[in-house]
Protein backbone atom coordinates (compact mmCIF):
# COMPACT_ATOMS: atom_id res chain seq x y z
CA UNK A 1 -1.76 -102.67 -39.81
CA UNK A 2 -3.36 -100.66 -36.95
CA UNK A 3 -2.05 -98.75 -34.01
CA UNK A 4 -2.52 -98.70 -30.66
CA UNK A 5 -1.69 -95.82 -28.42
CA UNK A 6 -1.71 -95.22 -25.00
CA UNK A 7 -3.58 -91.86 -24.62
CA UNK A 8 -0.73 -89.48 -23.02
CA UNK A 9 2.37 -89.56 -20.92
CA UNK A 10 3.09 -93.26 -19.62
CA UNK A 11 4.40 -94.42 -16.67
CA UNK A 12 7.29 -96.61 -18.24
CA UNK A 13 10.38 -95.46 -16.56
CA UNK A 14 11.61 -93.17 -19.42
CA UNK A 15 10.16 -90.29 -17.39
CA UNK A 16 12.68 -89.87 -14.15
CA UNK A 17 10.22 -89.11 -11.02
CA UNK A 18 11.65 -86.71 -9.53
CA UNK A 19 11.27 -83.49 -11.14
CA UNK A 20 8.04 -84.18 -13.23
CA UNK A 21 5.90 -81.57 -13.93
CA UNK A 22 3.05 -80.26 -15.82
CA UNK A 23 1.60 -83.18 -18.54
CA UNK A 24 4.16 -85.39 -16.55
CA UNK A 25 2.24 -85.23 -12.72
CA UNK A 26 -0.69 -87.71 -14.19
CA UNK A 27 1.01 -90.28 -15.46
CA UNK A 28 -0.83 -93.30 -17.00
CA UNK A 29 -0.37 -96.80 -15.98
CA UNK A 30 1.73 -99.00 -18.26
CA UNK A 31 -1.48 -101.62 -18.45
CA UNK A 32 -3.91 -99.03 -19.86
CA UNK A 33 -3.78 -100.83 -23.28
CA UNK A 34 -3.63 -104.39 -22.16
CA UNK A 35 -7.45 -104.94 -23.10
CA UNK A 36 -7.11 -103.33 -26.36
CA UNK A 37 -4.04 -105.17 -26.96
CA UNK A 38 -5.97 -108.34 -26.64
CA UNK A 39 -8.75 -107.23 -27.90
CA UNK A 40 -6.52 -106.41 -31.55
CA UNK A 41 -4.97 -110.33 -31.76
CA UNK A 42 -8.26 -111.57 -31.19
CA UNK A 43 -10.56 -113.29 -33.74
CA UNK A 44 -13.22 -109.78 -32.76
CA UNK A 45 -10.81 -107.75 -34.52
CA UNK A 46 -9.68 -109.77 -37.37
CA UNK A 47 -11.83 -107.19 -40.37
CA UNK A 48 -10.01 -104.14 -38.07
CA UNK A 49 -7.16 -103.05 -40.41
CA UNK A 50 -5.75 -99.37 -40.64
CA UNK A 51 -7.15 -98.45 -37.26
CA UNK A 52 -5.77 -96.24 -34.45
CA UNK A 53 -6.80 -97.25 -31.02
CA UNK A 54 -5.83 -95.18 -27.79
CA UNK A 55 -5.71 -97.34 -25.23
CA UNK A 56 -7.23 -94.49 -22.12
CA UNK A 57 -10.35 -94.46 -24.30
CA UNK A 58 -11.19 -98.24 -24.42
CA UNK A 59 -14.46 -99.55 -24.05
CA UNK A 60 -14.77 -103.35 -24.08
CA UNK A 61 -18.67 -102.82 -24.70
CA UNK A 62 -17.82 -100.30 -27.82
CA UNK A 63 -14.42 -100.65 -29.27
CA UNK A 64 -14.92 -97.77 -31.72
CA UNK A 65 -15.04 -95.55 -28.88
CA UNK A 66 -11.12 -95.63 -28.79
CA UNK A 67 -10.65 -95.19 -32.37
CA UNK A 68 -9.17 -91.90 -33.51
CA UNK A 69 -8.93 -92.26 -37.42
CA UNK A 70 -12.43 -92.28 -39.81
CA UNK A 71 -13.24 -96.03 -39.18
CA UNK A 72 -12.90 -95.88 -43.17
CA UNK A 73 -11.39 -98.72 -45.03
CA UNK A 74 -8.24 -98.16 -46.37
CA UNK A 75 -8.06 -97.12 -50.19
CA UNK A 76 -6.10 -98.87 -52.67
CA UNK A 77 -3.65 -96.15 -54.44
């Protein structure tokens, strides 16, 4: 299992527009994870397991760059 994230606030239309403020000015787009979404049901990701991706950070060159978890392998309890 892995997740992907998309970094922040996104622009998804739970966030009415008028009245936004603060965190909710910069709005990301609702595509920022579409690469890292395809990247995850590809055949490039298929030893990824237990990872959390954020999908602002991706980096089709380095896709540990958007990882935010230990890149460990999951332990057996």
């Amino acid at each position: 299992c892995n997740i992907l994230a998309p970094g922040g606030p996104t622009e998804t239309g739970f966030i009415p527009s008028e009245g936004r403020s603060g965190l909710y000015t910069r709005l990301l787009p609702v595509d920022v994870m579409d690469a890292a979404l395809l990247w995850l049901c590809s055949d490039a990701a298929a030893e990824v397991t237990a990872a959390r991706l954020i999908g602002k950070l991706w980096d089709p060159a380095d896709p540990n760059a958007a990882r935010e978890d230990t890149g460990e392998a999951p332990r057996t309890l």
